[in-house]
N, C-alpha and C. Protein backbone atom coordinates (compact mmCIF):
# COMPACT_ATOMS: atom_id res chain seq x y z
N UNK A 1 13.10 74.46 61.50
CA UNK A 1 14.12 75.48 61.72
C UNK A 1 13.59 76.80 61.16
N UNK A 2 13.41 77.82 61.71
CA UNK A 2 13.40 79.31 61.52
C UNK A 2 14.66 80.28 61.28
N UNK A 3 13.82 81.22 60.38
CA UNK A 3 15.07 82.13 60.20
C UNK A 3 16.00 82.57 61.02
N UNK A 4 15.38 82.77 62.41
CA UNK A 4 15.94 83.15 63.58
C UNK A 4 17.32 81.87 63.86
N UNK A 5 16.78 80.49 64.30
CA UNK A 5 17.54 79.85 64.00
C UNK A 5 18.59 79.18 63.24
N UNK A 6 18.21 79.84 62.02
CA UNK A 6 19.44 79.93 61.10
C UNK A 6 20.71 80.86 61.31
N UNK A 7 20.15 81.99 61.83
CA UNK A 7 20.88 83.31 62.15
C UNK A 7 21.69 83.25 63.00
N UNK A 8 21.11 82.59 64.21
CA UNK A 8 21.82 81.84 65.13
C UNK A 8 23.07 80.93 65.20
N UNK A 9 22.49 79.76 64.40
CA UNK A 9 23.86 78.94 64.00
C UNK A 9 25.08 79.28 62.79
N UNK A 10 24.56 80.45 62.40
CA UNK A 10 25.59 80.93 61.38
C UNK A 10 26.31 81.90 62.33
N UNK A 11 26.15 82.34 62.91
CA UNK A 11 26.97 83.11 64.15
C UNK A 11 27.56 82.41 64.92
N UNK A 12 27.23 81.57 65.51
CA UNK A 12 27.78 80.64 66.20
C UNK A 12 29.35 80.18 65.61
N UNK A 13 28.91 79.56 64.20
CA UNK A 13 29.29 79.26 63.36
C UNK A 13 30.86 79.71 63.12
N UNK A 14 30.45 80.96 62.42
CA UNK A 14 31.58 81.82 62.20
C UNK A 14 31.68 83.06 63.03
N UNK A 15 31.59 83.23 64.18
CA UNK A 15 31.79 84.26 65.18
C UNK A 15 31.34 85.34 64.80
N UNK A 16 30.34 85.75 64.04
CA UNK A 16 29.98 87.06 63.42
C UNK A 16 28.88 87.30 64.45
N UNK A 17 28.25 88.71 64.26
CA UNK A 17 27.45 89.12 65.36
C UNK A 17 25.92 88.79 64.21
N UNK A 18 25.27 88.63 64.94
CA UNK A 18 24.11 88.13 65.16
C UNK A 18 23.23 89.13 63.96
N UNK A 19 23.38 90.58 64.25
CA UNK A 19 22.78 91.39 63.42
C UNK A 19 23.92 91.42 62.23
N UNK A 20 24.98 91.03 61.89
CA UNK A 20 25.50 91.03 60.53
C UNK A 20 25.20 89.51 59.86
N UNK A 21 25.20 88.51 60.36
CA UNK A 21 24.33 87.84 59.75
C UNK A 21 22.94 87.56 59.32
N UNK A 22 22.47 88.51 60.29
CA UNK A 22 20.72 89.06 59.74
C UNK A 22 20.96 89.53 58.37
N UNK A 23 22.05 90.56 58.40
CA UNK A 23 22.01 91.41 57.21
C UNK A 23 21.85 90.80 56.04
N UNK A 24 22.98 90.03 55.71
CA UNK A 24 23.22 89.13 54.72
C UNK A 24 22.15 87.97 54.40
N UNK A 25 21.62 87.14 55.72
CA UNK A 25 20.55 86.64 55.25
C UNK A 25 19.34 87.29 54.53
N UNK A 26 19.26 88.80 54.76
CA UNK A 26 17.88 89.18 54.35
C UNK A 26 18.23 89.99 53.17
N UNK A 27 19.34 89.94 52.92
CA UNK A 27 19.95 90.42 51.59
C UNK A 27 19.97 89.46 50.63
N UNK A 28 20.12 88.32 50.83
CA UNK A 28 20.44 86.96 50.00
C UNK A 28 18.81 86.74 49.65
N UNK A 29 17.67 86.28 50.80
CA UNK A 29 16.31 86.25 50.22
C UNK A 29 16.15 87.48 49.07
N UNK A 30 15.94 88.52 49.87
CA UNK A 30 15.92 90.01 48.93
C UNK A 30 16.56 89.40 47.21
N UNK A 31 17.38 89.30 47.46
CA UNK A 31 18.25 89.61 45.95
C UNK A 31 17.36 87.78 45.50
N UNK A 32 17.32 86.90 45.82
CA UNK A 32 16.41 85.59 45.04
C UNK A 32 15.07 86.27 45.31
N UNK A 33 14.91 86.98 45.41
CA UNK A 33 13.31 87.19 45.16
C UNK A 33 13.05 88.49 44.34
N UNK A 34 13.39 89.54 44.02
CA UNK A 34 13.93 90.45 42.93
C UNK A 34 14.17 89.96 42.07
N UNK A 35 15.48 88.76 42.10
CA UNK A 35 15.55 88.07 40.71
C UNK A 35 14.49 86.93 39.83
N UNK A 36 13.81 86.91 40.98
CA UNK A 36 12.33 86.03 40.61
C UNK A 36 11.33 86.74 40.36
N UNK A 37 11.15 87.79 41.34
CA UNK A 37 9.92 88.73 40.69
C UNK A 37 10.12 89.96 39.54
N UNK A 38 11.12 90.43 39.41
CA UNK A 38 11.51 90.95 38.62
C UNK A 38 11.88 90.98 37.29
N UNK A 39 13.25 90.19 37.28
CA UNK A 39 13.38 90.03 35.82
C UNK A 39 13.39 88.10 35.51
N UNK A 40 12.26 87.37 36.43
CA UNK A 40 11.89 86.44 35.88
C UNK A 40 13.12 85.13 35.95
N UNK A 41 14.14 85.30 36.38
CA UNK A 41 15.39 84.62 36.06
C UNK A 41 15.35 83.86 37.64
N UNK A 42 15.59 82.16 36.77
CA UNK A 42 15.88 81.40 37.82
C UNK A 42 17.35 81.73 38.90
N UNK A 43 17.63 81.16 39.95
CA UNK A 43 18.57 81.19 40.64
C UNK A 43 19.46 79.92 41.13
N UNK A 44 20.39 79.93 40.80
CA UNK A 44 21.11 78.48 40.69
C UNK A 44 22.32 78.29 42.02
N UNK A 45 22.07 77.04 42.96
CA UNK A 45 23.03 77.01 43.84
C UNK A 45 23.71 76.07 43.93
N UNK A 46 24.60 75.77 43.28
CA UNK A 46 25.20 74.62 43.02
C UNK A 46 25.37 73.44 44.25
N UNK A 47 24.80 72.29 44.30
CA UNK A 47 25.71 71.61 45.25
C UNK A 47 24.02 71.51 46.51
N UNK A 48 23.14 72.99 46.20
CA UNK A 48 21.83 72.54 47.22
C UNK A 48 20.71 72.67 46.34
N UNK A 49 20.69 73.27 45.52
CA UNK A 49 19.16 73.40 44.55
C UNK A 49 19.30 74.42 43.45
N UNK A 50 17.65 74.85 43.31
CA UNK A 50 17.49 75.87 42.49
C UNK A 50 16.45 76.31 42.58
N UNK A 51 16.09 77.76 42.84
CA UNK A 51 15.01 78.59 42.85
C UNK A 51 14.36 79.01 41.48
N UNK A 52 13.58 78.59 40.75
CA UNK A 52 13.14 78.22 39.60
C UNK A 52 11.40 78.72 39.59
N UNK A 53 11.21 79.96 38.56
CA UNK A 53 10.03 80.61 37.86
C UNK A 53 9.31 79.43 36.69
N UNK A 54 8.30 79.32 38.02
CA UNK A 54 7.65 78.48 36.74
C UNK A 54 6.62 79.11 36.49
N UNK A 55 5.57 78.57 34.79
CA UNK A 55 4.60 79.40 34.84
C UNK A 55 3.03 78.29 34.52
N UNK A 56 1.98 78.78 35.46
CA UNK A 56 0.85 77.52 35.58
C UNK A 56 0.65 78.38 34.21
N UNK A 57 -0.66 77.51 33.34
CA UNK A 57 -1.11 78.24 32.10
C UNK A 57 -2.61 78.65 32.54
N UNK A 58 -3.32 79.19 32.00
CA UNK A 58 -4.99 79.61 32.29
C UNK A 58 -5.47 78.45 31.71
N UNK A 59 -6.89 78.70 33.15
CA UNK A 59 -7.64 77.30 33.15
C UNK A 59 -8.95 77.95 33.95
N UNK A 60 -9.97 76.96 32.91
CA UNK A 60 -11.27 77.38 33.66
C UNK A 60 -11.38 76.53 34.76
N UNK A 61 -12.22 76.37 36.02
CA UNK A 61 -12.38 76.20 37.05
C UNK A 61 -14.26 76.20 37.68
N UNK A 62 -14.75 75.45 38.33
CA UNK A 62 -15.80 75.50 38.91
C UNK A 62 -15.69 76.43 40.11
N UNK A 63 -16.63 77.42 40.51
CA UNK A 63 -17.02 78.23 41.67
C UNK A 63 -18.23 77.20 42.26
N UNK A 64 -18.11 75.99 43.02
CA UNK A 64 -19.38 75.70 43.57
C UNK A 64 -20.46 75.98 44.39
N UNK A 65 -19.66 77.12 44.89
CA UNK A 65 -20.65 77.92 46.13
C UNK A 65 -21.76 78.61 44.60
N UNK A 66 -21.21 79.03 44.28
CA UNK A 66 -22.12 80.07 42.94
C UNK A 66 -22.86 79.08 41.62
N UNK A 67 -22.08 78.32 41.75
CA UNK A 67 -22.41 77.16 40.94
C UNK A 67 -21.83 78.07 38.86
N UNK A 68 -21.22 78.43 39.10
CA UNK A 68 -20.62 79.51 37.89
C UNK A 68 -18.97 79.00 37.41
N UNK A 69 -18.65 78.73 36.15
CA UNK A 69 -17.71 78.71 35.84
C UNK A 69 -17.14 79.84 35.71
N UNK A 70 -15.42 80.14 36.05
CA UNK A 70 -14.48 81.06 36.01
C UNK A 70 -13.57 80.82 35.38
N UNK A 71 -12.72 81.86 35.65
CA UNK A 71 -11.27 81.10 34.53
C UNK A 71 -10.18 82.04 35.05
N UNK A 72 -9.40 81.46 35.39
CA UNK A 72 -8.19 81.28 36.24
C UNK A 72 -7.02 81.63 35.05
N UNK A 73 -6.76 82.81 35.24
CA UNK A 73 -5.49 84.05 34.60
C UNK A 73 -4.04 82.82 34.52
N UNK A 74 -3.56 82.59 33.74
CA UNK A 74 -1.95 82.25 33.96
C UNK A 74 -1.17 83.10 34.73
N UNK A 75 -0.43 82.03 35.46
CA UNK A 75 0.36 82.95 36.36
C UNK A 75 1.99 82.14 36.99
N UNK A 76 2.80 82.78 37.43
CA UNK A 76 4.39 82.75 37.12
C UNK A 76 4.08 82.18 38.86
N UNK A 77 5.07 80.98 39.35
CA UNK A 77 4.76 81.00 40.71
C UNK A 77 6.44 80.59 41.30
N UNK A 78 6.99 80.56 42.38
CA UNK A 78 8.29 80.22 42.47
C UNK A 78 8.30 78.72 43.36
N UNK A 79 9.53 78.11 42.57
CA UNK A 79 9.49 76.31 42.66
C UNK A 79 10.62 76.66 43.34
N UNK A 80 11.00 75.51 44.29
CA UNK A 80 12.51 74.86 44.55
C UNK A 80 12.87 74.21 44.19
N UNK A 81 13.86 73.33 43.70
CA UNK A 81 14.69 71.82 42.70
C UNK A 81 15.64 71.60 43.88
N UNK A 82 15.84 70.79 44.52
CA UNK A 82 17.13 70.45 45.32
C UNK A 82 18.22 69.68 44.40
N UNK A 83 19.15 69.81 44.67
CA UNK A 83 20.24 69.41 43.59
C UNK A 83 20.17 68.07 43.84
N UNK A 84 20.91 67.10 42.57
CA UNK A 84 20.98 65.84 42.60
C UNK A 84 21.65 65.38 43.94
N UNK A 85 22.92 66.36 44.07
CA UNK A 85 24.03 65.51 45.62
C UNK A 85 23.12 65.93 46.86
N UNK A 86 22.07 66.86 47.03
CA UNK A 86 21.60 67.05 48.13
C UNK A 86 20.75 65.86 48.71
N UNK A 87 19.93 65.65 47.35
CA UNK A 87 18.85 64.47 47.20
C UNK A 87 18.99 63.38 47.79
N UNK A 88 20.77 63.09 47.08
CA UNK A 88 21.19 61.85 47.25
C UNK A 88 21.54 61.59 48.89
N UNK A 89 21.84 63.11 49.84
CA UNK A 89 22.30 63.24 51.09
C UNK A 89 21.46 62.85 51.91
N UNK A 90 20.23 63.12 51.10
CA UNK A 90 18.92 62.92 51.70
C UNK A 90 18.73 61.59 51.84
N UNK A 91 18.82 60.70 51.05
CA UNK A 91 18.65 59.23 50.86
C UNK A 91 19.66 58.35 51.86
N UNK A 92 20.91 59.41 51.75
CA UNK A 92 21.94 58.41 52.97
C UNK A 92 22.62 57.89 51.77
N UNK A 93 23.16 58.41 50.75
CA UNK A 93 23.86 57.55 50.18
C UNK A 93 25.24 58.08 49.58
């Protein structure tokens, strides 16, 4: 499923026009991703998941083309968690 197709069935959905549910969808990414790149703060949706800042730690690494060890910066990357009842929706149960 694509964004497009999301946009779609939420219009459908609730009779809204097509470009006001664009809006809001690309307002809703926008604002979870500001709140992730920005000030670092997970995002919590009760009932489907959680958009969650995690952070890898620094680590050296082989370059084998060069045959040279490097070392790989720590860095903040963004996770999803699906909620326990989604999980369980998932399972059929």
């Amino acid at each position: 499923m694509t964004k497009a197709d999301i946009i779609s069935e939420i219009a459908e959905q609730t009779g809204l026009q097509k470009k006001e549910v664009s809006v809001v969808i690309e307002c809703f990414m926008e604002t979870v991703k500001r709140n992730m790149l920005e000030k670092k703060e997970n995002v919590y949706l009760r009932g489907f998941g959680s958009f969650i800042v995690k952070r890898r730690a620094a680590k050296t690494a082989r370059d084998i083309g060069k045959n040279t060890t490097i070392t790989i910066p720590a860095h903040d990357f963004p996770s999803f968690k699906p909620a326990k009842a989604f999980v369980e929706e998932m399972k059929g149960e």
